[in-house]
N, C-alpha and C. Protein backbone atom coordinates (compact mmCIF):
# COMPACT_ATOMS: atom_id res chain seq x y z
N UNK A 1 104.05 36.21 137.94
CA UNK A 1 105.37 35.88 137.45
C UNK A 1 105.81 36.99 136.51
N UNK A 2 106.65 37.68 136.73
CA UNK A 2 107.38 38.55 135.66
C UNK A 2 107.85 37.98 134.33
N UNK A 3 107.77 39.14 133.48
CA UNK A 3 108.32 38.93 131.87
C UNK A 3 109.74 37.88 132.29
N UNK A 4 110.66 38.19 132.76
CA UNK A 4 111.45 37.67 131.93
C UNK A 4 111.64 36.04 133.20
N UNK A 5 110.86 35.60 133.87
CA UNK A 5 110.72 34.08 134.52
C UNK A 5 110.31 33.30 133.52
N UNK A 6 108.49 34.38 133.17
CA UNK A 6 107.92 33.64 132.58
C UNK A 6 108.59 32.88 130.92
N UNK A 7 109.16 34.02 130.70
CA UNK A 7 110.25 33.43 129.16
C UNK A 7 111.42 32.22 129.21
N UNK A 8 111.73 32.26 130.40
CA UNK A 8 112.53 31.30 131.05
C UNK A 8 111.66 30.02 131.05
N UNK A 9 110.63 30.10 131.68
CA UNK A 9 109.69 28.96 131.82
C UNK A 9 108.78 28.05 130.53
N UNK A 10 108.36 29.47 129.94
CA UNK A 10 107.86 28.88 128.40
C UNK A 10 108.91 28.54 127.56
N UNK A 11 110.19 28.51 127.88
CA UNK A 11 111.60 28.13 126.95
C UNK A 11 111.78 26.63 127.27
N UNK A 12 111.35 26.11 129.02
CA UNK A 12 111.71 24.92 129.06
C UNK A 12 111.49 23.60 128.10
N UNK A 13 112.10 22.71 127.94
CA UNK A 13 111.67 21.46 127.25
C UNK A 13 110.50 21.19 127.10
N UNK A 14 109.79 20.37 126.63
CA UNK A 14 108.32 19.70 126.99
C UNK A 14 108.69 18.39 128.06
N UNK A 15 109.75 17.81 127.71
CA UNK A 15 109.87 16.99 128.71
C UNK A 15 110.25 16.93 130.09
N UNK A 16 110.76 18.20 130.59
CA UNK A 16 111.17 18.80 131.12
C UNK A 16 110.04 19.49 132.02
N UNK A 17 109.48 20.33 131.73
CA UNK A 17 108.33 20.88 132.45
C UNK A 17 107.68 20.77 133.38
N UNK A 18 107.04 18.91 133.42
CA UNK A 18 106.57 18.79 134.03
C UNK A 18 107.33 18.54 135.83
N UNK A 19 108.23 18.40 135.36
CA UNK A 19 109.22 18.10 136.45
C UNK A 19 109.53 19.68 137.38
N UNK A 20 109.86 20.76 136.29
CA UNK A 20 109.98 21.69 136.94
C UNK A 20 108.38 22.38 137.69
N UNK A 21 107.52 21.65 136.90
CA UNK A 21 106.21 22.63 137.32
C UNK A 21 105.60 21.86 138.93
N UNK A 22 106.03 20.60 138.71
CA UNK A 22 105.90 20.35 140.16
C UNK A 22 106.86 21.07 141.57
N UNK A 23 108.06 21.29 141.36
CA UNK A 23 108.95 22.13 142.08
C UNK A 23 108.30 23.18 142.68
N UNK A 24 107.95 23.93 141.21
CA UNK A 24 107.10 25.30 141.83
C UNK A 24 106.19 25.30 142.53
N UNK A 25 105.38 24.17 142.30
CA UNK A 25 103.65 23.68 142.60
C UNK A 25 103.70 23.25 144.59
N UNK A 26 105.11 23.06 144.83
CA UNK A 26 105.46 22.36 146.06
C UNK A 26 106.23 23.38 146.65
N UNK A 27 106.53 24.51 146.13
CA UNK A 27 107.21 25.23 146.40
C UNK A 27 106.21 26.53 147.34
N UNK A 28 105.36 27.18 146.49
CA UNK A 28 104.50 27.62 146.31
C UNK A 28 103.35 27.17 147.41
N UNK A 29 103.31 25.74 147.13
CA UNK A 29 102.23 24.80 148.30
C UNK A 29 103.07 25.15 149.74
N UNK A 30 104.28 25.31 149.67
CA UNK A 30 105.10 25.16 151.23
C UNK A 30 104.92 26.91 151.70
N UNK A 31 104.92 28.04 150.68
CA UNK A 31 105.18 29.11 150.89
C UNK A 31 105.14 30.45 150.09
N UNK A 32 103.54 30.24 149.70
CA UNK A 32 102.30 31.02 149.11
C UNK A 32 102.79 32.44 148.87
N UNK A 33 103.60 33.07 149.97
CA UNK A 33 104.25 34.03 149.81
C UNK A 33 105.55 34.61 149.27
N UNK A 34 106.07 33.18 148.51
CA UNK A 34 107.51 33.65 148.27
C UNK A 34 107.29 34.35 146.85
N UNK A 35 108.53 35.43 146.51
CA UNK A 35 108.58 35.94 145.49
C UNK A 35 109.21 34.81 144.39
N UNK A 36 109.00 35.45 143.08
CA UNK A 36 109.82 34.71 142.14
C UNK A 36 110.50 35.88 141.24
N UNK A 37 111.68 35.03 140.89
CA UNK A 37 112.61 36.43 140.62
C UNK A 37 113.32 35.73 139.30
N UNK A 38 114.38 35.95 138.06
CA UNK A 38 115.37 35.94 137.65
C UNK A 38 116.60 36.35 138.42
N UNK A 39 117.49 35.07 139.02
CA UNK A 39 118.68 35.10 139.59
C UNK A 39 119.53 34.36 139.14
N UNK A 40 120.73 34.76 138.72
CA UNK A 40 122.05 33.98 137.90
C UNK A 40 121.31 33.19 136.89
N UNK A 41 120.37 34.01 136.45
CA UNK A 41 119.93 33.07 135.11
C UNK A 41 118.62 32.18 135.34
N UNK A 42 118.60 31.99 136.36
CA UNK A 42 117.68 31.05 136.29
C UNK A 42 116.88 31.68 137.49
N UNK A 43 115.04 30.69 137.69
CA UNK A 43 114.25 30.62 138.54
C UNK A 43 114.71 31.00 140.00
N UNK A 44 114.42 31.88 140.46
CA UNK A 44 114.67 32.17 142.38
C UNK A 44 113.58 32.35 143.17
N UNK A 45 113.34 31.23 144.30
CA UNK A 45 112.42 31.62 144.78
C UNK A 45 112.99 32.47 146.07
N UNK A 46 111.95 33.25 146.96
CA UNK A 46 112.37 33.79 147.72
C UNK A 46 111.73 34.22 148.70
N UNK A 47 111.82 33.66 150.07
CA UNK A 47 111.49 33.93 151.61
C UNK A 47 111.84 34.72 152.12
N UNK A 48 111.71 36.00 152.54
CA UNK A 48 112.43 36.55 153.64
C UNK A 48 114.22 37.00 153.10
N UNK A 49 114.77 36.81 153.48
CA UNK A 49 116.01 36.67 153.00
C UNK A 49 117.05 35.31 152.59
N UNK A 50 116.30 34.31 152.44
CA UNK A 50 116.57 33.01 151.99
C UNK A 50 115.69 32.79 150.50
N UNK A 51 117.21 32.05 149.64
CA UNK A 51 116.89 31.98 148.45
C UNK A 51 116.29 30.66 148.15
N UNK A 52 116.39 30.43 147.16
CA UNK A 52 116.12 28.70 146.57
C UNK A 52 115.84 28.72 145.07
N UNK A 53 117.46 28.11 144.21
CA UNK A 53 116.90 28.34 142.77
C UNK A 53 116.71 27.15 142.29
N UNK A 54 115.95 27.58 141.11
CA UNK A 54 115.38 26.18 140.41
C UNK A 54 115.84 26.57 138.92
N UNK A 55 117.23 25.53 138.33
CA UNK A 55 117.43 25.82 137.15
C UNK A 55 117.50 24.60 136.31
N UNK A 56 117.14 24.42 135.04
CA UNK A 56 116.61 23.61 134.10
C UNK A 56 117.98 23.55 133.61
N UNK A 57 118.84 22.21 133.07
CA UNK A 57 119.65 21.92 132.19
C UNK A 57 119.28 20.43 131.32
N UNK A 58 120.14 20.41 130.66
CA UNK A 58 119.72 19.04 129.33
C UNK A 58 119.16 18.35 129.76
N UNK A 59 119.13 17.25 130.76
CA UNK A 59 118.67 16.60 130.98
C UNK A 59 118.20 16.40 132.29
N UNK A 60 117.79 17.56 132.85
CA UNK A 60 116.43 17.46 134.03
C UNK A 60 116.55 19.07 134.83
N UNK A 61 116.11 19.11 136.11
CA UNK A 61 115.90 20.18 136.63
C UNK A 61 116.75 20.33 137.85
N UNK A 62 118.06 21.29 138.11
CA UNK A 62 118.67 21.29 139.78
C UNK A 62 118.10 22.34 139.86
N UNK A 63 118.67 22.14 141.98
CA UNK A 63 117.95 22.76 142.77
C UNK A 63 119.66 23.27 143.62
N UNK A 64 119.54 24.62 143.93
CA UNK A 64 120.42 25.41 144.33
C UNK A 64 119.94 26.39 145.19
N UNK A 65 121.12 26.39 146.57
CA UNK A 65 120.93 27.34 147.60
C UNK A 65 120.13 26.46 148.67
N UNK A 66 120.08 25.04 148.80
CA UNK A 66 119.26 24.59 149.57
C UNK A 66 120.38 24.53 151.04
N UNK A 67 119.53 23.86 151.92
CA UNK A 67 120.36 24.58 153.14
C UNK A 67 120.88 23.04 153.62
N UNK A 68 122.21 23.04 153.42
CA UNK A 68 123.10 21.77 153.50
C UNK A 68 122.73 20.70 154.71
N UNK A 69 123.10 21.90 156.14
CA UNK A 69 122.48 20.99 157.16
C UNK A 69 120.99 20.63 157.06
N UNK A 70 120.15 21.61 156.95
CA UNK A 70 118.63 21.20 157.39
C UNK A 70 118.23 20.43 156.24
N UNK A 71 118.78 20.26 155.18
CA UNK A 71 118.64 19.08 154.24
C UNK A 71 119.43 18.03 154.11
N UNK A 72 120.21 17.57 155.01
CA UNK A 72 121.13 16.04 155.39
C UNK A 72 119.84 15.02 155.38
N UNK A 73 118.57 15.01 155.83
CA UNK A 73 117.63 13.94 155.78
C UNK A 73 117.58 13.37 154.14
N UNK A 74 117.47 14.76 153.34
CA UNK A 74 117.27 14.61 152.11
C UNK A 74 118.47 13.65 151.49
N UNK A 75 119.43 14.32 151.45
CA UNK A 75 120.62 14.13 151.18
C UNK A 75 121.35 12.65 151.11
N UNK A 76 120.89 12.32 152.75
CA UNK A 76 121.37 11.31 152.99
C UNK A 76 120.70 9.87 152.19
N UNK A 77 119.14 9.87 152.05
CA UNK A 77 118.30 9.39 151.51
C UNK A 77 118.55 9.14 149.72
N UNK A 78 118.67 10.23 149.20
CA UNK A 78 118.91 10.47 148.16
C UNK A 78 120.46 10.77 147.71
N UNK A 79 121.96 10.36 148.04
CA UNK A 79 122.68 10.73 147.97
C UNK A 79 123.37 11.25 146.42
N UNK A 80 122.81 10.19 145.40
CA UNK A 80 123.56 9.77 143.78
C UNK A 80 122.66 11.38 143.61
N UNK A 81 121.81 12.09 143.94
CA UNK A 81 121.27 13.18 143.35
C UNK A 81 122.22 14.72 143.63
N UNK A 82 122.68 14.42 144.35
CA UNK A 82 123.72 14.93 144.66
C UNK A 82 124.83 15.53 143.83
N UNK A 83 125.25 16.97 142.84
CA UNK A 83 126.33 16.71 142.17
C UNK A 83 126.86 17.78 142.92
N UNK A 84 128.10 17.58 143.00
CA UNK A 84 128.82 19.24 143.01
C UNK A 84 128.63 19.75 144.65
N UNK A 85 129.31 20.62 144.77
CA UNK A 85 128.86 21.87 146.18
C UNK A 85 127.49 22.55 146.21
N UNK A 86 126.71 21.72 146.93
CA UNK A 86 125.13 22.83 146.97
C UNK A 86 124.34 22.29 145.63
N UNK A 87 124.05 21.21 144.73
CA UNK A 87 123.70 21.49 143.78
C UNK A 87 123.08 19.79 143.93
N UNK A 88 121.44 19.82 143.29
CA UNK A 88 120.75 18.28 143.80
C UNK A 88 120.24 18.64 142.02
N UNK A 89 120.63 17.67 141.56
CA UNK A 89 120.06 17.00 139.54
C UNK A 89 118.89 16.09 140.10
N UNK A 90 118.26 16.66 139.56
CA UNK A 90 116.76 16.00 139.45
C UNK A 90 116.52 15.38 137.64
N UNK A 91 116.77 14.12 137.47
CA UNK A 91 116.40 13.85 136.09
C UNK A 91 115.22 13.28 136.26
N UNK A 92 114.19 13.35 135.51
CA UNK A 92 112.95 13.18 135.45
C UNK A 92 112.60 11.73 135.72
N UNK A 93 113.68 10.48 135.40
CA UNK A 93 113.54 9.38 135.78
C UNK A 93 114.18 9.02 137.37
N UNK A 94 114.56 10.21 137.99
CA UNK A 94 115.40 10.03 139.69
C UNK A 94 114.28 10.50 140.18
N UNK A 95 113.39 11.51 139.88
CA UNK A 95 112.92 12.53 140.25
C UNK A 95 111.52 11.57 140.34
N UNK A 96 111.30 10.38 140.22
CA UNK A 96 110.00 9.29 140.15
C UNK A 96 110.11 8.53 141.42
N UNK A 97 111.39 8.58 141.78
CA UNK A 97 111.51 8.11 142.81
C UNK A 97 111.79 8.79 144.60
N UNK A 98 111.53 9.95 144.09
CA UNK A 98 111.46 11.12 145.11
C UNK A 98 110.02 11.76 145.27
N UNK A 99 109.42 11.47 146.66
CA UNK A 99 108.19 11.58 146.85
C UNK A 99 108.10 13.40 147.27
N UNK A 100 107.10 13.62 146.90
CA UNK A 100 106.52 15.24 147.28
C UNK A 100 106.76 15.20 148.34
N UNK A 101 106.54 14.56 149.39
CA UNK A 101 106.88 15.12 150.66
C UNK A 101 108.16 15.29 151.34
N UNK A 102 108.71 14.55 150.16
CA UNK A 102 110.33 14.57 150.48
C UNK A 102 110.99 16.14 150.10
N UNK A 103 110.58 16.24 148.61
CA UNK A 103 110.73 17.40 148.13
C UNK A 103 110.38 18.80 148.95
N UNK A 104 109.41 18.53 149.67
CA UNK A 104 108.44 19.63 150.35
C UNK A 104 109.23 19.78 151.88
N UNK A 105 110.01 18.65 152.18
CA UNK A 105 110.59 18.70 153.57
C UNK A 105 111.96 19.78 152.91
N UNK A 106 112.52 18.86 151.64
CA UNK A 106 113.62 19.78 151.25
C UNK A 106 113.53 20.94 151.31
N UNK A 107 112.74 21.59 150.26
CA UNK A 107 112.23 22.82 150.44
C UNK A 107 111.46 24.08 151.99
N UNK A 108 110.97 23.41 152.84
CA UNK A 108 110.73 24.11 153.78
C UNK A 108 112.07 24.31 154.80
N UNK A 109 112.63 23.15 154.64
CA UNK A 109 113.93 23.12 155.23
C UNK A 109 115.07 23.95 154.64
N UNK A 110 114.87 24.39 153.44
CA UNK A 110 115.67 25.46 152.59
C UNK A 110 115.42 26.95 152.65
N UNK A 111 113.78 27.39 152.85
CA UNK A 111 113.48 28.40 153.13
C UNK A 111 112.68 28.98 153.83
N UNK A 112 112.75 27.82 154.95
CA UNK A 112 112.10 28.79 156.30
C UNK A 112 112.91 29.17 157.29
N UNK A 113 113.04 30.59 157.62
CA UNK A 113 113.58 30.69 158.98
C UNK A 113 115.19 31.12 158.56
N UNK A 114 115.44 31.49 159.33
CA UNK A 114 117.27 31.61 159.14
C UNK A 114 117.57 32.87 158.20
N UNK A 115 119.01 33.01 157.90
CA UNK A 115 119.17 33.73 156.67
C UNK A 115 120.37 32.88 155.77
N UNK A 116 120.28 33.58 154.52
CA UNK A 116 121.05 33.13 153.81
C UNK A 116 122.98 34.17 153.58
């Protein structure tokens, strides 16, 4: 992890953390090879030429750049997580009710294959 992720990361909340450290942990578990970068501020992971960011605000962790169609399973399932164009709020008490493998479908479905 580079200087300035890792400062990003040791900045997060305590309450907070653990939420984001699973992201990575599933992220990482889906695709051993992706880089990690500082992009628009926040966490970027990165496949090939497909992104996937992970950025921390007040009260929990979104997820940005995920891939709209190949994540409708997610989506649809989980809709209230949903804010905005492209943008899924994970608050640490929503985020209890979203299983890893759900997360892990999101994510492979965000950055495998295709381009961005």
């Amino acid at each position: 992890m580079d200087a300035e992720v890792q400062t990003y990361v040791d900045g997060i909340a305590p309450e907070l953390r653990p939420l984001f450290d699973r992201l990575h942990r599933l992220i990482l578990a889906a695709f051993p090879e992706a880089s990690l970068v500082l992009s628009y501020g926040m966490p970027t992971y990165r496949v090939g030429n497909r992104k996937l960011h992970v950025g921390v605000w007040q009260h929990g962790v979104s997820v940005y750049g995920w891939d709209k169609d190949r994540g409708a399973d997610f989506t649809s399932r989980h809709p209230n997580l949903v804010s905005g164009k492209g943008t899924i709020r994970l608050r640490p008490q929503d985020a209890a009710d979203v299983t890893d493998d759900e997360l892990g479908d999101l994510i492979r479905a965000s950055l495998a294959g295709g381009s961005t």
